[in-house]
N, C-alpha and C. Protein backbone atom coordinates (compact mmCIF):
# COMPACT_ATOMS: atom_id res chain seq x y z
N UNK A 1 -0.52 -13.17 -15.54
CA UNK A 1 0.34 -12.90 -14.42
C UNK A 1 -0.47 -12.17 -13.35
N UNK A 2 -0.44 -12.96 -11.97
CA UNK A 2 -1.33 -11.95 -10.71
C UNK A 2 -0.44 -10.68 -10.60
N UNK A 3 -1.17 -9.65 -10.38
CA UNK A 3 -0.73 -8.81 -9.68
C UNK A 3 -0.76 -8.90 -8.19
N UNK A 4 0.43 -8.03 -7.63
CA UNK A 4 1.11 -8.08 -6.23
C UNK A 4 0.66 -6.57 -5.83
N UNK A 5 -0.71 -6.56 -5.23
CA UNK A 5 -1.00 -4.93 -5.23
C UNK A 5 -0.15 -4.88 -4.02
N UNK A 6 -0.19 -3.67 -3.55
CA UNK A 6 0.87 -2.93 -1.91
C UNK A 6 -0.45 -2.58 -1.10
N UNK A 7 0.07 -3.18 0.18
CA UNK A 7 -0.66 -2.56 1.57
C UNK A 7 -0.20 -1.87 2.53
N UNK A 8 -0.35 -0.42 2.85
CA UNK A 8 0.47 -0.41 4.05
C UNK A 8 -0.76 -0.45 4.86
N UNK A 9 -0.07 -1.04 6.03
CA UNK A 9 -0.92 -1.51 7.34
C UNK A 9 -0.39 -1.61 8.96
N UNK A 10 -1.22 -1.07 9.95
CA UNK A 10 -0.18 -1.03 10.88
C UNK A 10 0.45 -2.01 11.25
N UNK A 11 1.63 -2.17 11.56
CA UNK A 11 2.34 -3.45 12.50
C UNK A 11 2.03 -3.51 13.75
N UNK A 12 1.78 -5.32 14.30
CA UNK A 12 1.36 -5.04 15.46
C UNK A 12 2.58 -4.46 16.36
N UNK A 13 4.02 -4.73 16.10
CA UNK A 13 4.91 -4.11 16.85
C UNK A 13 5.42 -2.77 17.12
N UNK A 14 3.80 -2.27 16.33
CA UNK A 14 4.43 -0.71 16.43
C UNK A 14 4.87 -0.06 14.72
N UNK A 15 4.44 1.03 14.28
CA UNK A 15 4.62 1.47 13.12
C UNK A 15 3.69 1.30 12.31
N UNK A 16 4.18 1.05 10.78
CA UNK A 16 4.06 0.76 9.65
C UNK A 16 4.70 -0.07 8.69
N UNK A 17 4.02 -0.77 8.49
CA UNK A 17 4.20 -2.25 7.22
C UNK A 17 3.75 -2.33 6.02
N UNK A 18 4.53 -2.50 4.72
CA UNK A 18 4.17 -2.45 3.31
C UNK A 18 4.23 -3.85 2.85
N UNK A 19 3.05 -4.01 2.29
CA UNK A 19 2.74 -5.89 2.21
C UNK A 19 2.41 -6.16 0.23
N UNK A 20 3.33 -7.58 0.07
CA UNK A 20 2.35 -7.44 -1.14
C UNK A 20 0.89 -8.11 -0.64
N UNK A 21 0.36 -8.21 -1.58
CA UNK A 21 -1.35 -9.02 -1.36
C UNK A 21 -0.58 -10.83 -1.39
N UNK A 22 -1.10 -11.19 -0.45
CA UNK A 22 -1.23 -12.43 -0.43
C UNK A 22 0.30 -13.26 0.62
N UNK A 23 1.00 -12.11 0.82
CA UNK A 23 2.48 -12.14 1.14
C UNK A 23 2.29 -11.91 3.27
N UNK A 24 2.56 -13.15 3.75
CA UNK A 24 2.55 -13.12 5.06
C UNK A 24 3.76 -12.30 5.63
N UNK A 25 4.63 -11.75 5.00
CA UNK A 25 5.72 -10.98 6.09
C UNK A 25 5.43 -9.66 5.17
N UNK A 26 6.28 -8.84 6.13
CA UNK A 26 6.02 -7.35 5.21
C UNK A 26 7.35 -7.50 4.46
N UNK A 27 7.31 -6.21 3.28
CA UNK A 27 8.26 -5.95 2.52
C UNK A 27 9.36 -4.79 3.30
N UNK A 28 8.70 -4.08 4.13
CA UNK A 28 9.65 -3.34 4.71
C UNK A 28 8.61 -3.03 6.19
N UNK A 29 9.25 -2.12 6.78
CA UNK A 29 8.54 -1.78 8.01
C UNK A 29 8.80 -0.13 8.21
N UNK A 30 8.46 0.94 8.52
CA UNK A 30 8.71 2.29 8.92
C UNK A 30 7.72 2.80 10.37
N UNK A 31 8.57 3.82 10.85
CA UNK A 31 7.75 4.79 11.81
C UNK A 31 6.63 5.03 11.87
N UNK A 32 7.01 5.89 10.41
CA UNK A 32 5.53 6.77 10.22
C UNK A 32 5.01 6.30 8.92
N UNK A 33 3.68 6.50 8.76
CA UNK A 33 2.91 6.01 7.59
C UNK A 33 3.19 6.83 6.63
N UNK A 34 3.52 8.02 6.75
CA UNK A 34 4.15 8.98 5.32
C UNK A 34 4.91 8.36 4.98
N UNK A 35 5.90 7.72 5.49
CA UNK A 35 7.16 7.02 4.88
C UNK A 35 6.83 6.07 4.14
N UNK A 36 5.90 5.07 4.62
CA UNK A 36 5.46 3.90 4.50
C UNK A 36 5.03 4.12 3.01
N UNK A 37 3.87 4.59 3.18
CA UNK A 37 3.34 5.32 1.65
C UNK A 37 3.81 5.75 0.66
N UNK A 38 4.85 6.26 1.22
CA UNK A 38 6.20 6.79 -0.03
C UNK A 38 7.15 5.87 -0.50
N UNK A 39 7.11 4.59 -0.25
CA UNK A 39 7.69 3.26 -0.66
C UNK A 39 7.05 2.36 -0.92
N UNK A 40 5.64 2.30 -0.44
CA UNK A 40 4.89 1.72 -1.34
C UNK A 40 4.44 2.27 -2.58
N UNK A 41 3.92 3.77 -2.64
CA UNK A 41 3.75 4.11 -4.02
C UNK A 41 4.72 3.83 -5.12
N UNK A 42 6.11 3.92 -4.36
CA UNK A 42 6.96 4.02 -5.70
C UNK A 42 7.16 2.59 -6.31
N UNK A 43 7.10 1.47 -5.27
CA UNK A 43 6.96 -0.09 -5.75
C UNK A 43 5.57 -0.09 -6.76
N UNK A 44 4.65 0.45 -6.35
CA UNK A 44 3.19 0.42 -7.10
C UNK A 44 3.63 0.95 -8.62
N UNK A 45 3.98 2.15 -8.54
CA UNK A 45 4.25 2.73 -9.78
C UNK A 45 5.04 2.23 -10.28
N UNK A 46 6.07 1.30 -10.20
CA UNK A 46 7.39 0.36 -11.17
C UNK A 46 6.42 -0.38 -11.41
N UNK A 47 5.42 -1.46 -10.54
CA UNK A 47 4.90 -2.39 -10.92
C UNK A 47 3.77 -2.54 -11.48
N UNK A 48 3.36 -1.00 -11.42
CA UNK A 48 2.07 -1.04 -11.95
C UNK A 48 0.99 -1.94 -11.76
N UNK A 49 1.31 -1.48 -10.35
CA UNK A 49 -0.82 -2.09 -9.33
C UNK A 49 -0.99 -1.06 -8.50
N UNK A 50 -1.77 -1.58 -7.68
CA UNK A 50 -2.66 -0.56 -6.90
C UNK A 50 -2.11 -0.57 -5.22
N UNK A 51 -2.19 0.57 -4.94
CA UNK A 51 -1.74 0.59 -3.65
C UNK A 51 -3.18 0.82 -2.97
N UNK A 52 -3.18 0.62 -1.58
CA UNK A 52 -4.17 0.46 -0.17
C UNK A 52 -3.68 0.74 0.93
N UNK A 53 -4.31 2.27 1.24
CA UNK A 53 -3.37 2.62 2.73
C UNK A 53 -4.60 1.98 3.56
N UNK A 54 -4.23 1.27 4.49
CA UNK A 54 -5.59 1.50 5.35
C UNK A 54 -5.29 1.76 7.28
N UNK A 55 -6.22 2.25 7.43
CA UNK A 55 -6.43 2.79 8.90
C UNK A 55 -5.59 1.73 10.27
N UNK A 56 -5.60 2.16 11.21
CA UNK A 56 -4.95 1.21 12.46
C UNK A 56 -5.72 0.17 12.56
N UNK A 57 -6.72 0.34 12.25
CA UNK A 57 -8.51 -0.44 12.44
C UNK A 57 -8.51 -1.56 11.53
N UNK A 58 -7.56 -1.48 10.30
CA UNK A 58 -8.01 -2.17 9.56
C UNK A 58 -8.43 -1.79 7.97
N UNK A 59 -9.65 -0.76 8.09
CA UNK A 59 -9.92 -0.75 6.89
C UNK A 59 -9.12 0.24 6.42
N UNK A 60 -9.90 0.63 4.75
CA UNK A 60 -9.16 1.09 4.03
C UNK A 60 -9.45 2.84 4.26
N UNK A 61 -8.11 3.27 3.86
CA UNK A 61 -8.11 4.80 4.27
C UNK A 61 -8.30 5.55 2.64
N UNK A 62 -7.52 4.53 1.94
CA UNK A 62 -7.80 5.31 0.84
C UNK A 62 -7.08 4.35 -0.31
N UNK A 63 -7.66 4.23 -1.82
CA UNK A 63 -6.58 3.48 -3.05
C UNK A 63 -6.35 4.39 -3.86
N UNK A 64 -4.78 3.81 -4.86
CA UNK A 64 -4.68 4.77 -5.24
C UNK A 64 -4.43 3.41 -6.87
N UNK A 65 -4.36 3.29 -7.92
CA UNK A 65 -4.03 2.23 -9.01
C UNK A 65 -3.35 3.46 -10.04
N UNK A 66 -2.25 1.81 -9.75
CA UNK A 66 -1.21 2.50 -11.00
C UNK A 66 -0.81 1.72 -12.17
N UNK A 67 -2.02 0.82 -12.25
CA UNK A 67 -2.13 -0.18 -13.51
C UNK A 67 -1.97 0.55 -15.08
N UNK A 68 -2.11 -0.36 -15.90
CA UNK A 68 -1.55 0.30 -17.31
C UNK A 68 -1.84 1.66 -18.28
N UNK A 69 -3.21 2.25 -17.39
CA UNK A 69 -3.21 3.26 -18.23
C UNK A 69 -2.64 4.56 -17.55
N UNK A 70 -2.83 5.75 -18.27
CA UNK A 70 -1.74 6.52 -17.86
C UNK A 70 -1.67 8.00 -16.62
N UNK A 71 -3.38 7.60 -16.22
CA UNK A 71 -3.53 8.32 -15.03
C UNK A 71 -3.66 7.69 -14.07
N UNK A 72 -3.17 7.78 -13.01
CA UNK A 72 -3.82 6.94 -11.28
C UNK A 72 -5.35 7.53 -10.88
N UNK A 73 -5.78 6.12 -10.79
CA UNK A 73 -6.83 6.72 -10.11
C UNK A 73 -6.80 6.35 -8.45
N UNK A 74 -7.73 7.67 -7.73
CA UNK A 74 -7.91 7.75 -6.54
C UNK A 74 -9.04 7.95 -5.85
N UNK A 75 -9.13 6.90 -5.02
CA UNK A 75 -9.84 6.87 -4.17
C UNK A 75 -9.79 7.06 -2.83
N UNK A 76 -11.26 7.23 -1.76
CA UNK A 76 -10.84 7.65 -0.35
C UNK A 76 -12.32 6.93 0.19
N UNK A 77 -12.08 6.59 1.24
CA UNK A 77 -12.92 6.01 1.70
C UNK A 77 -13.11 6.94 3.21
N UNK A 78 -14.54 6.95 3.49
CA UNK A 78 -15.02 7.84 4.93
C UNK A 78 -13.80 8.54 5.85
């Protein structure tokens, strides 16, 4: 079974967008990226994959995986 990791990423209309991988529309849309993040983690953690915040730019700001074992790991990028 693929996993459906989470992206939040900016929208071009303004805000924040939580995507699965591979999924052309978003799953939701918010304001602010705190929000954003806080609904994608919690989809990540039911589903156990990895979330990807990344920057206005594009790249990645930071991962966080919430795959099967029993700590998340985290990462951050520059």
């Amino acid at each position: 079974m693929a996993t459906k990791d989470r992206h939040v990423i900016a929208s071009i209309a303004g805000g924040w967008s939580v995507h699965a991988s591979g999924a052309s529309r978003a799953s939701r849309r918010f304001e602010r990226q705190s929000d954003a993040v806080r609904y994608a983690r919690d989809l990540a953690r039911r589903e156990r994959t990895n979330l990807y915040v990344h920057r206005r730019d594009g790249t990645v700001k930071r991962w966080d995986s919430y795959a099967d074992d029993r700590s998340p790991q985290r990462g951050k990028r520059g």
